[in-house]
N, C-alpha and C. Protein backbone atom coordinates (compact mmCIF):
# COMPACT_ATOMS: atom_id res chain seq x y z
N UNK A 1 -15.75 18.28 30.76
CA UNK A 1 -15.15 19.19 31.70
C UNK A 1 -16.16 20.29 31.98
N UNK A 2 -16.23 20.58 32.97
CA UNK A 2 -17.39 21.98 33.33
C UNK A 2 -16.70 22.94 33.97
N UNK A 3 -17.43 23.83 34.22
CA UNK A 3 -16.67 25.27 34.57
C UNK A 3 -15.58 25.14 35.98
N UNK A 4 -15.95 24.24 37.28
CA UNK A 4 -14.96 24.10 38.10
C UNK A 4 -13.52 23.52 37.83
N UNK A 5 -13.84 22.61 37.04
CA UNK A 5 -12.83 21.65 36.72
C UNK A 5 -12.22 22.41 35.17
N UNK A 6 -12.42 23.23 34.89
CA UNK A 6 -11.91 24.36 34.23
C UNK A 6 -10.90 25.65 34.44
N UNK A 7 -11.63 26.04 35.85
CA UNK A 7 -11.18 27.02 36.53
C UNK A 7 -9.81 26.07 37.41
N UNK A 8 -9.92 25.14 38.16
CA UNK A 8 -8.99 24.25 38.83
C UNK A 8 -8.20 23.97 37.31
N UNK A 9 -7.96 23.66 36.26
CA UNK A 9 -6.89 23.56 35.57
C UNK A 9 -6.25 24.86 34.59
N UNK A 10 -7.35 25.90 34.62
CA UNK A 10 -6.34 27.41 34.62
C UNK A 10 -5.77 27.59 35.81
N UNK A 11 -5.81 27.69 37.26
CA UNK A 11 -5.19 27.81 38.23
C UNK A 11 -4.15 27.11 38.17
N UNK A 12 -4.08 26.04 37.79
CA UNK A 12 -3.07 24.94 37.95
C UNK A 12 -1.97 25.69 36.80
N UNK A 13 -2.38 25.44 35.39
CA UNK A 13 -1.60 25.76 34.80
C UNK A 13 -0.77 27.14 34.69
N UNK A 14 -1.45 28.27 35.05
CA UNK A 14 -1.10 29.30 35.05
C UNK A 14 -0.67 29.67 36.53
N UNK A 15 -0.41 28.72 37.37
CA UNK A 15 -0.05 29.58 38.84
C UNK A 15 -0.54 30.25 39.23
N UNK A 16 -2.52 30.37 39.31
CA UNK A 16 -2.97 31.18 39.73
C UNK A 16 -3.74 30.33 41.22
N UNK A 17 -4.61 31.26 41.87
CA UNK A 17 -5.42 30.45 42.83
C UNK A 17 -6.58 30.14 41.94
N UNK A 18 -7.69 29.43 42.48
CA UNK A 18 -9.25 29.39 41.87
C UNK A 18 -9.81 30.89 42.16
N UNK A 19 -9.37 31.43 42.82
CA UNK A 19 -10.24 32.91 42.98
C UNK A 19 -10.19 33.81 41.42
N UNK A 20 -8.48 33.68 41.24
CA UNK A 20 -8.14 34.60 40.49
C UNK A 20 -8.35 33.82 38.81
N UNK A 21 -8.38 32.56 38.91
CA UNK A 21 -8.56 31.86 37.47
C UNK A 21 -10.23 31.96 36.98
N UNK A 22 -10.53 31.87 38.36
CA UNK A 22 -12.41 32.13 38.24
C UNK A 22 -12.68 33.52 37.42
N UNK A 23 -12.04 34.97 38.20
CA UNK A 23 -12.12 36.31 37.36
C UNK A 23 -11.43 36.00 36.10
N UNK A 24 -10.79 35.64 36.05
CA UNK A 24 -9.72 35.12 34.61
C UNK A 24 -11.14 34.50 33.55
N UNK A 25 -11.45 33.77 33.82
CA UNK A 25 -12.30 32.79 33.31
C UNK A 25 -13.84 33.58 32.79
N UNK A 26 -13.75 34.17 33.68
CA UNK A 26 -15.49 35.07 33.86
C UNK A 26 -15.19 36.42 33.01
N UNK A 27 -13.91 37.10 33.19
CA UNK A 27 -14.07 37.96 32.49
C UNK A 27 -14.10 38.01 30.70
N UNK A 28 -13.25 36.84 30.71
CA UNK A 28 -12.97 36.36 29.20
C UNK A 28 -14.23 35.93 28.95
N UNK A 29 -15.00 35.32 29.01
CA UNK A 29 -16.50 34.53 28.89
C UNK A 29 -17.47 36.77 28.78
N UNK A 30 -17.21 37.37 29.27
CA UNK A 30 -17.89 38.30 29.28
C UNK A 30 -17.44 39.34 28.19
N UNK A 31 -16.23 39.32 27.81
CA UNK A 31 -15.54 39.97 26.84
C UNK A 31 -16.42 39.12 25.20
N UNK A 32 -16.01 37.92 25.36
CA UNK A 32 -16.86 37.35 24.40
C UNK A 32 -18.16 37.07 24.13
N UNK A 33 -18.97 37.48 25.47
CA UNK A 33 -20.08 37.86 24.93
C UNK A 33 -20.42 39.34 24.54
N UNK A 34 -20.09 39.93 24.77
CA UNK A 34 -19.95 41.42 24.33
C UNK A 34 -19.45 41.60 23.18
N UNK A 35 -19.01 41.25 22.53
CA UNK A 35 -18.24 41.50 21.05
C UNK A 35 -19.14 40.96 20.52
N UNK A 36 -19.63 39.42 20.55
CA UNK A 36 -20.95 38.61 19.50
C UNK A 36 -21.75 39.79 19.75
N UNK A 37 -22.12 40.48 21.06
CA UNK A 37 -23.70 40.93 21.17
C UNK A 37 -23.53 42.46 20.14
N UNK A 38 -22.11 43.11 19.98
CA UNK A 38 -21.92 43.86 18.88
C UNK A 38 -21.86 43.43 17.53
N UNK A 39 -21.99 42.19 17.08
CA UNK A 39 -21.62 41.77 15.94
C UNK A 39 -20.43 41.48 15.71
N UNK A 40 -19.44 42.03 16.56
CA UNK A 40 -18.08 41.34 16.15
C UNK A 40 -17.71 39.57 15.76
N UNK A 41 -16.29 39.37 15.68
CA UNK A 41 -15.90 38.24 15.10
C UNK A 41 -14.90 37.51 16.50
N UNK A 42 -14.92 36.67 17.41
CA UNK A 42 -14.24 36.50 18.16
C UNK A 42 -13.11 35.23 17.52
N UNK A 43 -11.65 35.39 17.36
CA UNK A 43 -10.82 34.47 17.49
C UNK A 43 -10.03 34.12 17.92
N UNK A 44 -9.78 32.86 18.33
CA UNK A 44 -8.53 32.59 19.10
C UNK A 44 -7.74 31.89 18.10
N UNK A 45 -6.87 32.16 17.41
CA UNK A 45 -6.03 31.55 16.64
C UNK A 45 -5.52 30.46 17.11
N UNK A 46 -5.88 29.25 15.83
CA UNK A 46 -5.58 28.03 15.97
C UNK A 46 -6.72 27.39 16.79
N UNK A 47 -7.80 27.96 17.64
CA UNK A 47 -8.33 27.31 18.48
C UNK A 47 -9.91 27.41 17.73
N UNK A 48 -10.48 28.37 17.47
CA UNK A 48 -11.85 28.65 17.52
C UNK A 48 -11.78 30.06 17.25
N UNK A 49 -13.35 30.19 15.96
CA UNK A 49 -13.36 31.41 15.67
C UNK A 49 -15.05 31.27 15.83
N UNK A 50 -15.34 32.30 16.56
CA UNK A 50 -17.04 32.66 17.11
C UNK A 50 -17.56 33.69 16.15
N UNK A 51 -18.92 33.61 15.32
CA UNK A 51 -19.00 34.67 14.48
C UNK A 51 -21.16 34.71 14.74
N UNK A 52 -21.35 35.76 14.64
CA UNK A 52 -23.09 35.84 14.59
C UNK A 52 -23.49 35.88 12.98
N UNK A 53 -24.38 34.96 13.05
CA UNK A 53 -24.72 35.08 11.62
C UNK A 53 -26.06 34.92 11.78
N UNK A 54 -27.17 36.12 10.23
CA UNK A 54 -28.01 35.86 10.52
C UNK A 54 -28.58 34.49 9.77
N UNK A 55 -29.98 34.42 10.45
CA UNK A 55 -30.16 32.71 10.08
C UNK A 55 -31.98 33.26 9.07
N UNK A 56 -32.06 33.24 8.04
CA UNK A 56 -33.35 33.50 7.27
C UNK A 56 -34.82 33.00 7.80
N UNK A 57 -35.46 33.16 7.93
CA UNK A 57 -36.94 33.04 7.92
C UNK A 57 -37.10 32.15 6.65
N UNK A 58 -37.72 30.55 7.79
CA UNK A 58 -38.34 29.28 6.83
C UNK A 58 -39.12 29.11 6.79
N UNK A 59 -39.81 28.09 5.75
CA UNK A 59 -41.29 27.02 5.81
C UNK A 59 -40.88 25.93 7.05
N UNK A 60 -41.60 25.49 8.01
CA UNK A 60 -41.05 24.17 8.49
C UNK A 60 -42.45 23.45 8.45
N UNK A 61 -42.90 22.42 9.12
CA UNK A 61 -43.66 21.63 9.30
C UNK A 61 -43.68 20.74 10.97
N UNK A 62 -44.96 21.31 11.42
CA UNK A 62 -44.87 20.62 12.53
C UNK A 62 -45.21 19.65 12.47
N UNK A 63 -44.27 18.44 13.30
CA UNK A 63 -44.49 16.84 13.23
C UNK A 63 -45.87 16.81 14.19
N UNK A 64 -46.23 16.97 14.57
CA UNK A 64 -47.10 16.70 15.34
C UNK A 64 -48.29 16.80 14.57
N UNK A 65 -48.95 18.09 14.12
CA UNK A 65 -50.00 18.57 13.46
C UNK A 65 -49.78 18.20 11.67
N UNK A 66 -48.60 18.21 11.64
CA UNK A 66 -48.15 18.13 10.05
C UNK A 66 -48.88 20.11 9.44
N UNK A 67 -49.16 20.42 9.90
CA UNK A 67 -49.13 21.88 9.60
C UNK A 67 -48.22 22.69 9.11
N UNK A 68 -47.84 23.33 8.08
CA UNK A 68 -47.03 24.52 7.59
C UNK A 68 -46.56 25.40 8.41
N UNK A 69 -45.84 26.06 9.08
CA UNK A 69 -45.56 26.78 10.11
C UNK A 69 -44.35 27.61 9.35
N UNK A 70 -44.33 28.95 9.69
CA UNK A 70 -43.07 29.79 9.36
C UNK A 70 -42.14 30.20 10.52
N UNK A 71 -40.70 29.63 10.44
CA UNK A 71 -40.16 29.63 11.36
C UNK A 71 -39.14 30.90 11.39
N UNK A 72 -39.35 32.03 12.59
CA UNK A 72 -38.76 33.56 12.37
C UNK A 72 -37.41 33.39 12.09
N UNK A 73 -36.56 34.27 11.49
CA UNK A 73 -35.23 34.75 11.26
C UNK A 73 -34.78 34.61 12.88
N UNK A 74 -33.62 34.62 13.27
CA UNK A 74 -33.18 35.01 14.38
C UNK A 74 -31.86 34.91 13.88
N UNK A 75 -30.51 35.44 14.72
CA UNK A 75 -29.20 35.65 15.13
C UNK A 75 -28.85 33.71 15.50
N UNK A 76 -27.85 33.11 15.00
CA UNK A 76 -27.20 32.41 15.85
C UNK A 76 -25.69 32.60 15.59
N UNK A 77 -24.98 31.68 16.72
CA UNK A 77 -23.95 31.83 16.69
C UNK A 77 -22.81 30.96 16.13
N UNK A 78 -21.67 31.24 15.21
CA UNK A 78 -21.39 29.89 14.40
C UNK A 78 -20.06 29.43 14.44
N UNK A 79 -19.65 28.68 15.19
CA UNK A 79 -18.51 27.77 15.64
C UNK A 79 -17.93 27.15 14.49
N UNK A 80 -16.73 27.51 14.92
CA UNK A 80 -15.63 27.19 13.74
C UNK A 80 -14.28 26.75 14.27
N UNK A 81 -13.93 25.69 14.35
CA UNK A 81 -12.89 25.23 15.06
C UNK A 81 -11.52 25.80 13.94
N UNK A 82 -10.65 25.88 14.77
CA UNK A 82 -9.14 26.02 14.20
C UNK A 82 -8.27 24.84 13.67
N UNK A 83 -7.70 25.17 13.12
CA UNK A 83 -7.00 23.66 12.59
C UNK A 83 -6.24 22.93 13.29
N UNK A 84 -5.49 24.09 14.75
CA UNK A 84 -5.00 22.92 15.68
C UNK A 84 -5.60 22.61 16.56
N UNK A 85 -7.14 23.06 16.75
CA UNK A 85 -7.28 21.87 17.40
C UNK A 85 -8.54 20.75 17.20
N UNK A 86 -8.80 21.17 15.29
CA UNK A 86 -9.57 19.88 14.54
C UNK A 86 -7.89 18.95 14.61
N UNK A 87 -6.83 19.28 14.51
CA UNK A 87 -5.91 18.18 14.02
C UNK A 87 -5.33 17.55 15.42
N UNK A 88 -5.72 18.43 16.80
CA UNK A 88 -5.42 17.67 18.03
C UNK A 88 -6.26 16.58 18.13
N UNK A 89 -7.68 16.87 17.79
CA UNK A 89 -8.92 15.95 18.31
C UNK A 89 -9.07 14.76 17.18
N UNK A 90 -8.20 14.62 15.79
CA UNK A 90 -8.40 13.73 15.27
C UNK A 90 -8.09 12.59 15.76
C-alpha cells in the first residue's frame, strides 16, 4: 500500500475527502517525526511503538578490500510492533 492508496482508505473510512485525509495523514507523519527528532517515544497502542536508540560505534570489514573499517555511532530508529497487530498478521 503507498501513501495514495492510504490516504483513499482514511477518506473512505473516516468520511473524509482525499484533501482532508491527506492533512490528516501529513500532519500525523509530522507530529511523529518531531517527537523521534526530540527523543521522545511514539505509541500507538496495540499497533506500534517508535523509539530512537543510540546505535555504538563498530569494527566492520569491508568486503571488497577486506580492510578493518570503524563504523560511526549514529541514532536509529526502532520498530516495535504491538501485539494486535503481530497477532492480526500471524
Amino acid at each position: 500500500m503507498n501513501k495514495t492508496e492510504l490516504i483513499a482508505q482514511i477518506a473512505e473510512g473516516a468520511g473524509l475527502c482525499k484533501v482532508d485525509a491527506k492533512k490528516a495523514l501529513d500532519a500525523a507523519i509530522e507530529a511523529t517525526v518531531d517527537a523521534l527528532k526530540k527523543g521522545d517515544k511514539v505509541q500507538i497502542p496495540g499497533i506500534i511503538t517508535l523509539a530512537v536508540e543510540e546505535r555504538a560505534a563498530r569494527k566492520g570489514i569491508n568486503p571488497a578490500t577486506k580492510q578493518v573499517i570503524t563504523i560511526p555511532a549514529k541514532k536509529v530508529v526502532k520498530v516495535k510492533p504491538g501485539k494486535e497487530l503481530a497477532d492480526a498478521v500471524k
